[in-house]
C-alpha atoms as a PDB file:
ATOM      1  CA  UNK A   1      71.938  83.615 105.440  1.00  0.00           C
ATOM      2  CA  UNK A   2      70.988  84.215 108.994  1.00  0.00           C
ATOM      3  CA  UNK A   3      69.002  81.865 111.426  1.00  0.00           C
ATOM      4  CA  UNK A   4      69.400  78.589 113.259  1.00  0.00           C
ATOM      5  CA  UNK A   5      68.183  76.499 110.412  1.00  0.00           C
ATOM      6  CA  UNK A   6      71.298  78.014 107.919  1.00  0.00           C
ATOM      7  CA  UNK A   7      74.438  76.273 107.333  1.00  0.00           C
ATOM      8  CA  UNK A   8      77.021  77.132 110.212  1.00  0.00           C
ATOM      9  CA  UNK A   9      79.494  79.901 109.979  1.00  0.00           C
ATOM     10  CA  UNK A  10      82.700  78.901 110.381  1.00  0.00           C
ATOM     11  CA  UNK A  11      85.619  81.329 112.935  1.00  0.00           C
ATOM     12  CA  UNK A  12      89.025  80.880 113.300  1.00  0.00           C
ATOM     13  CA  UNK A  13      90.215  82.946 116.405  1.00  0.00           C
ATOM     14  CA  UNK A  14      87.383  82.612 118.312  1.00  0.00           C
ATOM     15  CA  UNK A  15      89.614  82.461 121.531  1.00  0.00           C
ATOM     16  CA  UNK A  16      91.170  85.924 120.509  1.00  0.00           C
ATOM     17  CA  UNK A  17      89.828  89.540 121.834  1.00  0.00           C
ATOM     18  CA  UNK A  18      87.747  89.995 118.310  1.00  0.00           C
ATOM     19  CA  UNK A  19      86.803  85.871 117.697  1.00  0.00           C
ATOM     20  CA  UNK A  20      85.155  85.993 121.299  1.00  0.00           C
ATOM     21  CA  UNK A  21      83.180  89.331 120.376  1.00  0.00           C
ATOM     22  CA  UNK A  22      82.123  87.858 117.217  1.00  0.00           C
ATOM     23  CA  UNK A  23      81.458  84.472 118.355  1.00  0.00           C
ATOM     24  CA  UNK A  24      78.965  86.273 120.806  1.00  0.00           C
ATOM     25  CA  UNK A  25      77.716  88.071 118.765  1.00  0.00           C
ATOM     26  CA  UNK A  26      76.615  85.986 115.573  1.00  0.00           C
ATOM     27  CA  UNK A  27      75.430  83.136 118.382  1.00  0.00           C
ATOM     28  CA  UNK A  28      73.135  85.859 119.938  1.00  0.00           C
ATOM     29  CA  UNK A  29      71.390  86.905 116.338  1.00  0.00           C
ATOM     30  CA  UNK A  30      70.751  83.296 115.657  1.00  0.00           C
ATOM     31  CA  UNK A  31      73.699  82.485 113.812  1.00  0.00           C
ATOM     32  CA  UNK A  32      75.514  78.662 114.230  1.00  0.00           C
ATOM     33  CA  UNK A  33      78.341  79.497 115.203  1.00  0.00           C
ATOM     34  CA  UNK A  34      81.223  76.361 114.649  1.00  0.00           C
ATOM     35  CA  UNK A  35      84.695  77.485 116.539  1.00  0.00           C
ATOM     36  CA  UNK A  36      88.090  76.692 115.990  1.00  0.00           C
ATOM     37  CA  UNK A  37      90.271  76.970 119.015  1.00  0.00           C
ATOM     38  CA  UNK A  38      93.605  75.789 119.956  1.00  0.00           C
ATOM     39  CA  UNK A  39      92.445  74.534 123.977  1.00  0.00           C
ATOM     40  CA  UNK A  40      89.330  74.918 125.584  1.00  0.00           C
ATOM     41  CA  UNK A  41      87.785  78.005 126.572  1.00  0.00           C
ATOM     42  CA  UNK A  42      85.431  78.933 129.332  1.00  0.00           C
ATOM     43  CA  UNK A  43      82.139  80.061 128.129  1.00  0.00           C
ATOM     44  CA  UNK A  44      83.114  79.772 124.548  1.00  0.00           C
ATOM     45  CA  UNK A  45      80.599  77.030 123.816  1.00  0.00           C
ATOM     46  CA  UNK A  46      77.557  78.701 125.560  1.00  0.00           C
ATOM     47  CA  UNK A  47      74.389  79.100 123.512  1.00  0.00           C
ATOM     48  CA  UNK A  48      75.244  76.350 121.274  1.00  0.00           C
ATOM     49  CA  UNK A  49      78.931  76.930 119.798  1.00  0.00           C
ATOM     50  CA  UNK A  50      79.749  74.516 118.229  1.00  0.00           C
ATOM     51  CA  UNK A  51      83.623  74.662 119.566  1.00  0.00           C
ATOM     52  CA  UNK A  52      86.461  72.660 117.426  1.00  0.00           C
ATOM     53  CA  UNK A  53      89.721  72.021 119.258  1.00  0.00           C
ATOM     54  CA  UNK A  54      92.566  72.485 116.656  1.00  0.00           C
ATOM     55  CA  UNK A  55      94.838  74.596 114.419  1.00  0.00           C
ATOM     56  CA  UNK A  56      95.003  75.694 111.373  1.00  0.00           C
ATOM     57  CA  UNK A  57      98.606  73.419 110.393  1.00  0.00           C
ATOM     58  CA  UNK A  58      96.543  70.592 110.917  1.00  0.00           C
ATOM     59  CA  UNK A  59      94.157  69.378 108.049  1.00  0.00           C
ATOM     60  CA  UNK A  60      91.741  67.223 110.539  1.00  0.00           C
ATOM     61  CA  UNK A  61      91.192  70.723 112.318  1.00  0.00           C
ATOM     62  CA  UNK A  62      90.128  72.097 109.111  1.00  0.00           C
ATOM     63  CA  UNK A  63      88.208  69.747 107.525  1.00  0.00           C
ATOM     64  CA  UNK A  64      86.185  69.666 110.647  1.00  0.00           C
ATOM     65  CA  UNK A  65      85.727  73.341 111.116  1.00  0.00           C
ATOM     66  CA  UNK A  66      84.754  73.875 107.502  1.00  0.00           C
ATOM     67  CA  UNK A  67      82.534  70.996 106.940  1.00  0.00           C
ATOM     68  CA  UNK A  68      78.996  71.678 105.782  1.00  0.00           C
ATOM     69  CA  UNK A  69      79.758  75.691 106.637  1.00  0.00           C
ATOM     70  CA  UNK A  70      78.464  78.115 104.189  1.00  0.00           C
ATOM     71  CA  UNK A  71      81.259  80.984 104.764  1.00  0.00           C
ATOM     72  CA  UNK A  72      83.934  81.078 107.191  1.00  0.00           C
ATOM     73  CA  UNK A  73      85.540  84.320 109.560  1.00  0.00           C
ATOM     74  CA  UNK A  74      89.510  84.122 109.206  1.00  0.00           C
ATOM     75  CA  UNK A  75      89.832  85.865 112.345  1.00  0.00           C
ATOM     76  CA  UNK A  76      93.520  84.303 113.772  1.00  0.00           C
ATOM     77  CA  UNK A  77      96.368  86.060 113.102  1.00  0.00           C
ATOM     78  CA  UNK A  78      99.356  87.095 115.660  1.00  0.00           C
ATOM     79  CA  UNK A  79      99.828  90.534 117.063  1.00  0.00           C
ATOM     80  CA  UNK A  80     103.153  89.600 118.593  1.00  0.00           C
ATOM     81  CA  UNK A  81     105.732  87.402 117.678  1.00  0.00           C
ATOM     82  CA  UNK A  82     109.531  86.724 117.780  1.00  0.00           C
ATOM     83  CA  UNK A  83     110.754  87.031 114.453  1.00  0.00           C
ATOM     84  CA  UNK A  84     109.564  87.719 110.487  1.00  0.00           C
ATOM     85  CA  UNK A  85     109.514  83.811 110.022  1.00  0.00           C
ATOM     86  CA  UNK A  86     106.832  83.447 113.461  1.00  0.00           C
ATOM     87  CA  UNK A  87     104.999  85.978 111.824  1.00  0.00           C
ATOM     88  CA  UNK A  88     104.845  84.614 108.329  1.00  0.00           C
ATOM     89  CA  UNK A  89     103.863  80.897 109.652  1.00  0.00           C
ATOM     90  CA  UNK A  90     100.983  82.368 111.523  1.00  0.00           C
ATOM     91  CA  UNK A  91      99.204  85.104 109.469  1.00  0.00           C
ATOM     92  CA  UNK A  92     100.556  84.137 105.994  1.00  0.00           C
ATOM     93  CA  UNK A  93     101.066  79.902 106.511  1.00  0.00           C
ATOM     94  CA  UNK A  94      97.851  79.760 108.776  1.00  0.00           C
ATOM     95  CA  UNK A  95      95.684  81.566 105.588  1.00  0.00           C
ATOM     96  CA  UNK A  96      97.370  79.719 102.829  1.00  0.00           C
ATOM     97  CA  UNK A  97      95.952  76.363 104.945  1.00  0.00           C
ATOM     98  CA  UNK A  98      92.863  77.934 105.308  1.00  0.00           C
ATOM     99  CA  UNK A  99      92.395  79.141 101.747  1.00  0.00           C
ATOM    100  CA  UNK A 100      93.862  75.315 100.616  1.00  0.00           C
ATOM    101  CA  UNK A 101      91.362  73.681 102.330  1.00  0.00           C
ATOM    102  CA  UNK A 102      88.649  75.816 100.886  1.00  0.00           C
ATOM    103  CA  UNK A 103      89.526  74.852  97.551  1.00  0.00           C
ATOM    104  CA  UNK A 104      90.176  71.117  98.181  1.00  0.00           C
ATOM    105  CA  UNK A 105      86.829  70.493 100.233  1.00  0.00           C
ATOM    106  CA  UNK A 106      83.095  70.964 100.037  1.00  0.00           C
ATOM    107  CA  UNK A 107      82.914  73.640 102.806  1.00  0.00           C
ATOM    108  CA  UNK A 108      82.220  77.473 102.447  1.00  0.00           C
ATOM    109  CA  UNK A 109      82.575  78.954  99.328  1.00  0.00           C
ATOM    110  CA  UNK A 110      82.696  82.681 100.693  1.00  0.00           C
ATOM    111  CA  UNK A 111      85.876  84.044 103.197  1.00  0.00           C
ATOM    112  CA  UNK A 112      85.805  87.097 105.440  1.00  0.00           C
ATOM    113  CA  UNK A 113      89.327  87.720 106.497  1.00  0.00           C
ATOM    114  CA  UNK A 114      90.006  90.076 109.473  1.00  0.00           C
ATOM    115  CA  UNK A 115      92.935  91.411 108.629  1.00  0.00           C
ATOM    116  CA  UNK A 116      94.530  95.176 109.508  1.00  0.00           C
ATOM    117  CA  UNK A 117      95.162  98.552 108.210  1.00  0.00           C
ATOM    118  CA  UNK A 118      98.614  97.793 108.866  1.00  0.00           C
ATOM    119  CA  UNK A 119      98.692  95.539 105.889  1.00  0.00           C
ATOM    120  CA  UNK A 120      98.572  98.923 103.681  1.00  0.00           C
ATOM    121  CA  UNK A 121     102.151  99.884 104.861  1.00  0.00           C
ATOM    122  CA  UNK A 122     103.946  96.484 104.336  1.00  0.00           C
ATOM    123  CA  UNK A 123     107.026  97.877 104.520  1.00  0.00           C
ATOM    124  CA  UNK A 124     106.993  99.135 108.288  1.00  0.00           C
ATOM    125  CA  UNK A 125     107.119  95.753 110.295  1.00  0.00           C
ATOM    126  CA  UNK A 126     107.283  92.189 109.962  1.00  0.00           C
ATOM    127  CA  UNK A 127     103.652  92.149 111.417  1.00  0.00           C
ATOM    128  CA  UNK A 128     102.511  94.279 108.250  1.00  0.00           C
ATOM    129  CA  UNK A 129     104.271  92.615 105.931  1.00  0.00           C
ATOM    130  CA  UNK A 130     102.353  89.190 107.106  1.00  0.00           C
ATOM    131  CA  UNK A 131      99.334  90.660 107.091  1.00  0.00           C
ATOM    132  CA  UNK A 132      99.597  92.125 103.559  1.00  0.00           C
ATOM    133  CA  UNK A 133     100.759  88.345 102.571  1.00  0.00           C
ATOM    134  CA  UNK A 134      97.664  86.907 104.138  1.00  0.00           C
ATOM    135  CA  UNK A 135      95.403  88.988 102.340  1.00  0.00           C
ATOM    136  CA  UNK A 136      97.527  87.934  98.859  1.00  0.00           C
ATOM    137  CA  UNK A 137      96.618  84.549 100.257  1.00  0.00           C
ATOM    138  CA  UNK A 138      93.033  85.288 100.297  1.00  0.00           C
ATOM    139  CA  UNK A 139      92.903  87.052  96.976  1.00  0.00           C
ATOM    140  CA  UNK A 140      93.845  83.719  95.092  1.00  0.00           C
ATOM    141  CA  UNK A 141      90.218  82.999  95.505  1.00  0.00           C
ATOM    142  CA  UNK A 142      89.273  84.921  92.922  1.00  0.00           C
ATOM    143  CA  UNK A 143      90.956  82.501  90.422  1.00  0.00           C
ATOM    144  CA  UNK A 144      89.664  79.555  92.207  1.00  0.00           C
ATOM    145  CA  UNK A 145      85.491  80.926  92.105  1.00  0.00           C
ATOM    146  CA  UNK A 146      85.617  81.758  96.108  1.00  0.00           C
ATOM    147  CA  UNK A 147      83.803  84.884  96.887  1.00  0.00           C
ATOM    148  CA  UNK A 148      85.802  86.834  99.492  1.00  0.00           C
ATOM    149  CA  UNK A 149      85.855  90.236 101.753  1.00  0.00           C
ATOM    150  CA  UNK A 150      88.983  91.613 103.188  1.00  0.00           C
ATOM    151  CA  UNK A 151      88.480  94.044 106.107  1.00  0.00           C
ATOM    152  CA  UNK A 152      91.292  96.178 106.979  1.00  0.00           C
ATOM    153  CA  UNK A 153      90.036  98.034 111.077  1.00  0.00           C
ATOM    154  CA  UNK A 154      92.205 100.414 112.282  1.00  0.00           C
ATOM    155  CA  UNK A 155      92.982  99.939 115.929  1.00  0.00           C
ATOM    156  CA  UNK A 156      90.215  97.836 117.606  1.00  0.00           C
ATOM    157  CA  UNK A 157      89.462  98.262 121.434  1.00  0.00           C
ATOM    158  CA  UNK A 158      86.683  97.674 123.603  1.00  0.00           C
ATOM    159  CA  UNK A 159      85.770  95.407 126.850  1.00  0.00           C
ATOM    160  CA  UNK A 160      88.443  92.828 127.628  1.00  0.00           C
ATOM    161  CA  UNK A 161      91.054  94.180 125.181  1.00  0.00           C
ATOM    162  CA  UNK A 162      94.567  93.904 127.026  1.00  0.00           C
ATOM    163  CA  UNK A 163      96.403  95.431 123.785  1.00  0.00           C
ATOM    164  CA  UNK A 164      95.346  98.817 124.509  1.00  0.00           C
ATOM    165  CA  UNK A 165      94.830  98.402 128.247  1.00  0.00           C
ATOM    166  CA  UNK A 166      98.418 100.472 129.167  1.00  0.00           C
ATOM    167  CA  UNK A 167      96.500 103.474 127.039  1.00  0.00           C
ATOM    168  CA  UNK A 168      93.774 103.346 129.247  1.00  0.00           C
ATOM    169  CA  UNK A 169      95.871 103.369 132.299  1.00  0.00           C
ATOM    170  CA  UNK A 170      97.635 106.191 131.230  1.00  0.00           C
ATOM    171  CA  UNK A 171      94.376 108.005 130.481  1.00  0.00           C
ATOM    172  CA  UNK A 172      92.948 107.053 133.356  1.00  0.00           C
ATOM    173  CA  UNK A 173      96.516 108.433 135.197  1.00  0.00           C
ATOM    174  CA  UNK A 174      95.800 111.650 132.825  1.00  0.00           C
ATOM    175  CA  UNK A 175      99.117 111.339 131.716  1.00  0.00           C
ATOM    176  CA  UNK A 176      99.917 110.327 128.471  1.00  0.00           C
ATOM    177  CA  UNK A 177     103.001 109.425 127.292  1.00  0.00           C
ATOM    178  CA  UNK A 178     102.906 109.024 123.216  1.00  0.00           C
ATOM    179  CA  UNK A 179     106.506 107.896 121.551  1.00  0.00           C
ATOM    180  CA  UNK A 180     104.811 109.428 117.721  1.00  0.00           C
ATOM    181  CA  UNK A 181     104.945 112.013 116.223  1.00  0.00           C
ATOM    182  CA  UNK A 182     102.389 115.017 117.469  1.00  0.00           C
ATOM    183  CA  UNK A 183     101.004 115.461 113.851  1.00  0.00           C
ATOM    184  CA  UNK A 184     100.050 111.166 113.404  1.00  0.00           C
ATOM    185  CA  UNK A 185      96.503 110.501 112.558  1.00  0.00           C
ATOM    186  CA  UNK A 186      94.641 107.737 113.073  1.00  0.00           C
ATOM    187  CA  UNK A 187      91.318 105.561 112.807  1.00  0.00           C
ATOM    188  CA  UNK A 188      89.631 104.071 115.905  1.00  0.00           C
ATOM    189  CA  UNK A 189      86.625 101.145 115.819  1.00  0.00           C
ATOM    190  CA  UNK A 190      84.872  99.825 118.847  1.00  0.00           C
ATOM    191  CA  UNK A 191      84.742  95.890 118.827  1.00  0.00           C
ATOM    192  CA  UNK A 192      80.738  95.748 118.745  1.00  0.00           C
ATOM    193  CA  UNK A 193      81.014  97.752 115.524  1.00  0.00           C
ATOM    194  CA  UNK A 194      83.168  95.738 113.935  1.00  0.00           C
ATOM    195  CA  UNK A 195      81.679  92.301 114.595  1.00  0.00           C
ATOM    196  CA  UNK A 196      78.282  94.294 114.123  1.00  0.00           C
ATOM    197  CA  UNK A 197      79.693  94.815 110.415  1.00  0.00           C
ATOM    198  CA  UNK A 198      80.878  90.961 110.069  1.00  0.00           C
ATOM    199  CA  UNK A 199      77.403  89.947 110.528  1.00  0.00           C
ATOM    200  CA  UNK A 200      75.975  92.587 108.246  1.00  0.00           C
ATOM    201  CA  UNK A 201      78.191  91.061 105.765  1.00  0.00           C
ATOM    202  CA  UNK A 202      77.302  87.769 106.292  1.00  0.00           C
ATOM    203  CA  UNK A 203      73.588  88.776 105.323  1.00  0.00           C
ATOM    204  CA  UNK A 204      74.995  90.388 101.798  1.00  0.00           C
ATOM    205  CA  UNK A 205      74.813  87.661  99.100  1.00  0.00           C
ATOM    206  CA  UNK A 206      77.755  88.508  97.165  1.00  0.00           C
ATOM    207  CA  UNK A 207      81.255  90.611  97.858  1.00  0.00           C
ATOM    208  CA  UNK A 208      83.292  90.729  94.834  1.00  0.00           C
ATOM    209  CA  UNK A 209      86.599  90.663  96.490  1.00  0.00           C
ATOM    210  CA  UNK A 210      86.130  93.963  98.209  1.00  0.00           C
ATOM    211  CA  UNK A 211      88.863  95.105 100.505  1.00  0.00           C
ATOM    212  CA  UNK A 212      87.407  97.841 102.860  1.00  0.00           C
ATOM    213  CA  UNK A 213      88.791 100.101 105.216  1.00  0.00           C
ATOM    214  CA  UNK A 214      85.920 100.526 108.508  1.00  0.00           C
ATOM    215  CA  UNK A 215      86.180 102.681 110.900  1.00  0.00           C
ATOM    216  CA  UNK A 216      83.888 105.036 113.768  1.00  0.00           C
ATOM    217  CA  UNK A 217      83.140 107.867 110.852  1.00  0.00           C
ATOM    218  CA  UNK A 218      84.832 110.481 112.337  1.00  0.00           C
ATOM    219  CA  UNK A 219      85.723 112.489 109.699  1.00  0.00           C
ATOM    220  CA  UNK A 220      89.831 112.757 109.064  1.00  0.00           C
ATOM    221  CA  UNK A 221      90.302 110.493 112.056  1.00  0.00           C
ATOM    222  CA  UNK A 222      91.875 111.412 115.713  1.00  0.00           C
ATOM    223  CA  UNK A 223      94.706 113.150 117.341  1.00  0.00           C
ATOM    224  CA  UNK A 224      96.812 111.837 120.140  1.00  0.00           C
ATOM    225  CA  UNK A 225      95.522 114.936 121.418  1.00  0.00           C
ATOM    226  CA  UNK A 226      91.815 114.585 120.607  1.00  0.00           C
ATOM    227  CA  UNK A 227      91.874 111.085 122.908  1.00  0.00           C
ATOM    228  CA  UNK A 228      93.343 112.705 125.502  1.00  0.00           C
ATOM    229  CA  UNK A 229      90.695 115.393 125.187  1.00  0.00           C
ATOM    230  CA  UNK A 230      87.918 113.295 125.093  1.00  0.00           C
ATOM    231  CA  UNK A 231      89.349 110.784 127.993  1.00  0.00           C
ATOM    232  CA  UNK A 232      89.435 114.185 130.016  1.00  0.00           C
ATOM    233  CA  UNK A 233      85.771 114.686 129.774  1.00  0.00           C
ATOM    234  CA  UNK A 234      85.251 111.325 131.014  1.00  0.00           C
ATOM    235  CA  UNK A 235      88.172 111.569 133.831  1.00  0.00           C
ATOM    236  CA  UNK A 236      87.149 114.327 135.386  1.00  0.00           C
ATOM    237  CA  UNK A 237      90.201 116.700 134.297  1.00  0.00           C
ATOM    238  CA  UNK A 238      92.801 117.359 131.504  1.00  0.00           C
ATOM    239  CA  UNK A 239      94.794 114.418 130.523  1.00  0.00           C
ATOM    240  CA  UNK A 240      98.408 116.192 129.614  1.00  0.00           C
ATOM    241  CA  UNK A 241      99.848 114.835 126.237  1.00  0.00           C
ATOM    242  CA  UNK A 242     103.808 114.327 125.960  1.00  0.00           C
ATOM    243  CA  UNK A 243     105.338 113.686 122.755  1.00  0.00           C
ATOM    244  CA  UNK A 244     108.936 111.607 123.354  1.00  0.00           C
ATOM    245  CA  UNK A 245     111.691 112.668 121.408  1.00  0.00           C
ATOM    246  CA  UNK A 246     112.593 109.908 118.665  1.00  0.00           C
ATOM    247  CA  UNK A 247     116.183 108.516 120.368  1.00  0.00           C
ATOM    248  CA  UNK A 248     114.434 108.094 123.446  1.00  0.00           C
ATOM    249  CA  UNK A 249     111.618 105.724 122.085  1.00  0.00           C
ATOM    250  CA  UNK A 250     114.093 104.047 119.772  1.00  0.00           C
ATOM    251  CA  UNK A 251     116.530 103.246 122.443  1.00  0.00           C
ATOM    252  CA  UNK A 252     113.546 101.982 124.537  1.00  0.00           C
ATOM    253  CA  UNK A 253     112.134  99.796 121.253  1.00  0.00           C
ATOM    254  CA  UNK A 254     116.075  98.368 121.279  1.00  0.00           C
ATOM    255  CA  UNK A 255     116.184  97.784 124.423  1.00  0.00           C
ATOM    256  CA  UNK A 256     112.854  95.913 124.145  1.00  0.00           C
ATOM    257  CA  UNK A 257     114.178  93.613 121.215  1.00  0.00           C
ATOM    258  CA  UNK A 258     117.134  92.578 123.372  1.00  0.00           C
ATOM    259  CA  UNK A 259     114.962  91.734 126.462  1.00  0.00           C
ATOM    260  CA  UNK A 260     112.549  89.779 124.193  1.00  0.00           C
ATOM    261  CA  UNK A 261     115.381  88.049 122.487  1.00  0.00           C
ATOM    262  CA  UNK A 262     116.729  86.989 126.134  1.00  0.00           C
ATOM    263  CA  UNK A 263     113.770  85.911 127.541  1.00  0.00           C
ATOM    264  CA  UNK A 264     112.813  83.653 124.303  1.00  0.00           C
ATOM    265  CA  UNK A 265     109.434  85.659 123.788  1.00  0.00           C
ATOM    266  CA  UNK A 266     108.139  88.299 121.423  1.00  0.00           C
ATOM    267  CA  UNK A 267     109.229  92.191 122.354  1.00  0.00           C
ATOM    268  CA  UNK A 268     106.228  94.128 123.956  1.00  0.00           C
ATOM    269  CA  UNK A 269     107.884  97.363 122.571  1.00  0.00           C
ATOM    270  CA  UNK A 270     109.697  96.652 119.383  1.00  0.00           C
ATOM    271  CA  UNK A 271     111.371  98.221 116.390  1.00  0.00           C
ATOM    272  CA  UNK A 272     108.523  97.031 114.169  1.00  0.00           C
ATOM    273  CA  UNK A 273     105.934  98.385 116.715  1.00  0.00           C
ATOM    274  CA  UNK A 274     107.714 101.592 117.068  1.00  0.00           C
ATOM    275  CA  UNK A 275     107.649 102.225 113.098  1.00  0.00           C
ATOM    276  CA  UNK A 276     104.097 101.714 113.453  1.00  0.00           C
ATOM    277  CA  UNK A 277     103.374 104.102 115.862  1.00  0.00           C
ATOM    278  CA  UNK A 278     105.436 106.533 114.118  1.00  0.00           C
ATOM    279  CA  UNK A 279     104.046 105.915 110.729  1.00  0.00           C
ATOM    280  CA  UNK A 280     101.699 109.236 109.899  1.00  0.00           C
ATOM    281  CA  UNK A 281      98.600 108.530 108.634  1.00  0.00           C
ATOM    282  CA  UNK A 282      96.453 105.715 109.375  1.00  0.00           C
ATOM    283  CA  UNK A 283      93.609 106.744 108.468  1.00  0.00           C
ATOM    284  CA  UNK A 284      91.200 104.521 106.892  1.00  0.00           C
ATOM    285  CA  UNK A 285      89.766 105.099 103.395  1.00  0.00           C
ATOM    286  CA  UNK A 286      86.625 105.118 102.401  1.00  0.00           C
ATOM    287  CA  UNK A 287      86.060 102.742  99.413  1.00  0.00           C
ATOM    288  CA  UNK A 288      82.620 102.490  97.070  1.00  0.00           C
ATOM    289  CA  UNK A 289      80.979  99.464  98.221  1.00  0.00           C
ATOM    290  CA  UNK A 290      76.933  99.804  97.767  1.00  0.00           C
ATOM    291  CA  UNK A 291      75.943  96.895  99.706  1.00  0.00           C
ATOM    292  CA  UNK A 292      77.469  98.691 102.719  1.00  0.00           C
ATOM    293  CA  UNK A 293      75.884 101.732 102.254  1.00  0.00           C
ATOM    294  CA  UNK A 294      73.477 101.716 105.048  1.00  0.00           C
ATOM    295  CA  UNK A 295      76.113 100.500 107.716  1.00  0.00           C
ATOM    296  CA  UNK A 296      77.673 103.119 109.381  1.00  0.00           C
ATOM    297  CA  UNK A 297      79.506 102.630 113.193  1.00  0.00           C
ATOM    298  CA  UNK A 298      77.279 103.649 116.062  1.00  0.00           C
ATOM    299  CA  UNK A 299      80.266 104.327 118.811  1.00  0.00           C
ATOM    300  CA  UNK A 300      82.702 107.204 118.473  1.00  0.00           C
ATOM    301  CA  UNK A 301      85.048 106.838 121.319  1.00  0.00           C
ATOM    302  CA  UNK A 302      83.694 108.933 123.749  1.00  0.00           C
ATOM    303  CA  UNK A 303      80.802 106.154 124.079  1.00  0.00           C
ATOM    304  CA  UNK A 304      83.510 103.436 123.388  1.00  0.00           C
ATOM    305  CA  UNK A 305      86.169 104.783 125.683  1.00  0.00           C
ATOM    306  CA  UNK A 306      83.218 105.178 129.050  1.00  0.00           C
ATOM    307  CA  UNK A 307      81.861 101.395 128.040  1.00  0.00           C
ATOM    308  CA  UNK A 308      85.427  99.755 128.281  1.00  0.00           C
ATOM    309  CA  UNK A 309      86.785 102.271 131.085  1.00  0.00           C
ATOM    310  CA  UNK A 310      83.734 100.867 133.146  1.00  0.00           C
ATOM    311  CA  UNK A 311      84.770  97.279 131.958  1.00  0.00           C
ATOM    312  CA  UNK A 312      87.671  97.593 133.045  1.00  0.00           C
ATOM    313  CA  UNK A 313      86.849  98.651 136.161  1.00  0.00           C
ATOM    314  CA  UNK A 314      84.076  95.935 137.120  1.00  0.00           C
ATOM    315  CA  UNK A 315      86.785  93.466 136.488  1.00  0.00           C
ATOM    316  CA  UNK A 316      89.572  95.150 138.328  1.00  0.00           C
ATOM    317  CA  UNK A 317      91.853  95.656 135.414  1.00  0.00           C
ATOM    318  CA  UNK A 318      92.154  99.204 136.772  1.00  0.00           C
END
């Protein structure tokens, strides 16, 4: 499917860092693009978005997103949140209404879900654990003849990301201060290449229930000290790695719970966030998929990190 005369594609959390990349980019291949957003967004409806106001709790939302849509993007989910139960209502509740309505209606009969390679490690973090429950969400499909993909990216950045903004600054500082372990590995994947991928997929005529792992190709993943490295280059001198003992960054995670917990808002530096970061080895896993074959990610983050670092820039976020 591909073209202004096909059915619409349906995406949830098109307001989000990855739903506004995506939303741009299916609408400039000649996708129709049909939104679902929680409150009107600047710019969000140029080049003929179709934009839906709404949630996922609420079945009117849902029955006009998916109407008439071929396949829908399950792109919302929460990053942060105040407790297990805010993150179960969002990334678990908001895909078992999702998947519901799929199976009640006469909308899309195919589902891409974002979701993360966090979901691997359940155990680490009441954001994992949601995730992993959204994607057993999604998998009920199979019973109920719904074709779905499950992409798991490792850590996403790019222009207008504010998640890994502080990273930059500290790269950009050539300074950075890393509370995991120095021998943690991980996967990187530059926004454009992942919503690059979405729309490859949305091209593909069948998925099987495929959960894959993408990521930039670098072989074995990255080093805290290979981004500082390769931020250097870009810098214009050697960004010093420190490593910060394990009390120190658990006392500061505590510390953020409590200050969370008094203002009424989700931690910015948390217990489950910290377990994350400390967790060894994420990364991703290739998986035999032949219809993907011929995609492969065109930014490794030296490209990636000079594109956002001047992004950031131009619109004074540093």
């Amino acid at each position: 499917m591909s073209g202004p005369a096909a059915a619409p594609v349906a995406v949830t959390g098109a307001s989000g860092f990855i739903g506004r990349a995506l939303v741009r980019r299916l609408s400039r291949s000649g996708f129709r693009v049909r939104a679902l957003c929680r409150r009107p967004e600047p710019g969000l409806g140029d080049g003929g978005v179709d934009v839906v106001l709404g949630t996922l709790e609420d079945p009117d939302s849902l029955e006009r997103l998916l109407g008439g849509a071929e396949v829908v993007v399950h792109a919302a989910g929460a990053v942060r949140a105040r407790s297990r139960q805010e993150f179960d209502a969002v990334n678990r509740g908001g895909t078992a209404n999702l998947v519901a309505a799929l199976a009640s209606g006469t909308g899309p009969q195919r589902l891409i879900l974002l979701s993360s390679l966090a979901a691997r490690e359940p155990a680490l973090s009441a954001y994992a654990r949601s995730k992993r429950m959204a994607e057993q969400e999604v998998e009920v499909c199979r019973s109920r003849r719904r074709d779905f993909c499950i992409l798991r990216p490792p850590a996403v950045y790019g222009p207008g990301d504010r998640a890994t903004l502080e990273i930059f600054r500290q790269l950009v500082r050539r300074r950075l201060l890393v509370p995991a372990p120095s021998d943690a590995r991980f996967s990187l994947l530059f926004v454009e290449d992942l919503v690059g991928l979405v729309e490859r997929l949305l091209k593909i005529p069948r998925w099987g229930g495929v959960t894959f792992e993408p990521d930039d190709g670098r072989p074995g993943g990255y080093a805290w000290h290979d981004l500082a490295a390769i931020a250097g280059r870009s810098v214009g001198g050697p960004v010093r790695t420190l490593f910060l003992p394990g009390p120190s960054v658990w006392l500061a995670a505590g510390l953020g719970e409590a200050l969370g917990a008094l203002r009424g808002q989700p931690p910015t530096f948390g217990f489950g966030k910290l377990r994350e970061l400390r967790h060894r080895d994420w990364v991703c896993r290739p998986v035999e998929f032949v219809a993907l074959d011929e995609w492969t990610s065109r930014t490794q983050f030296e490209d990636g990190f000079a594109c956002t670092l001047a992004w950031y820039k131009e619109h004074g976020w540093l």
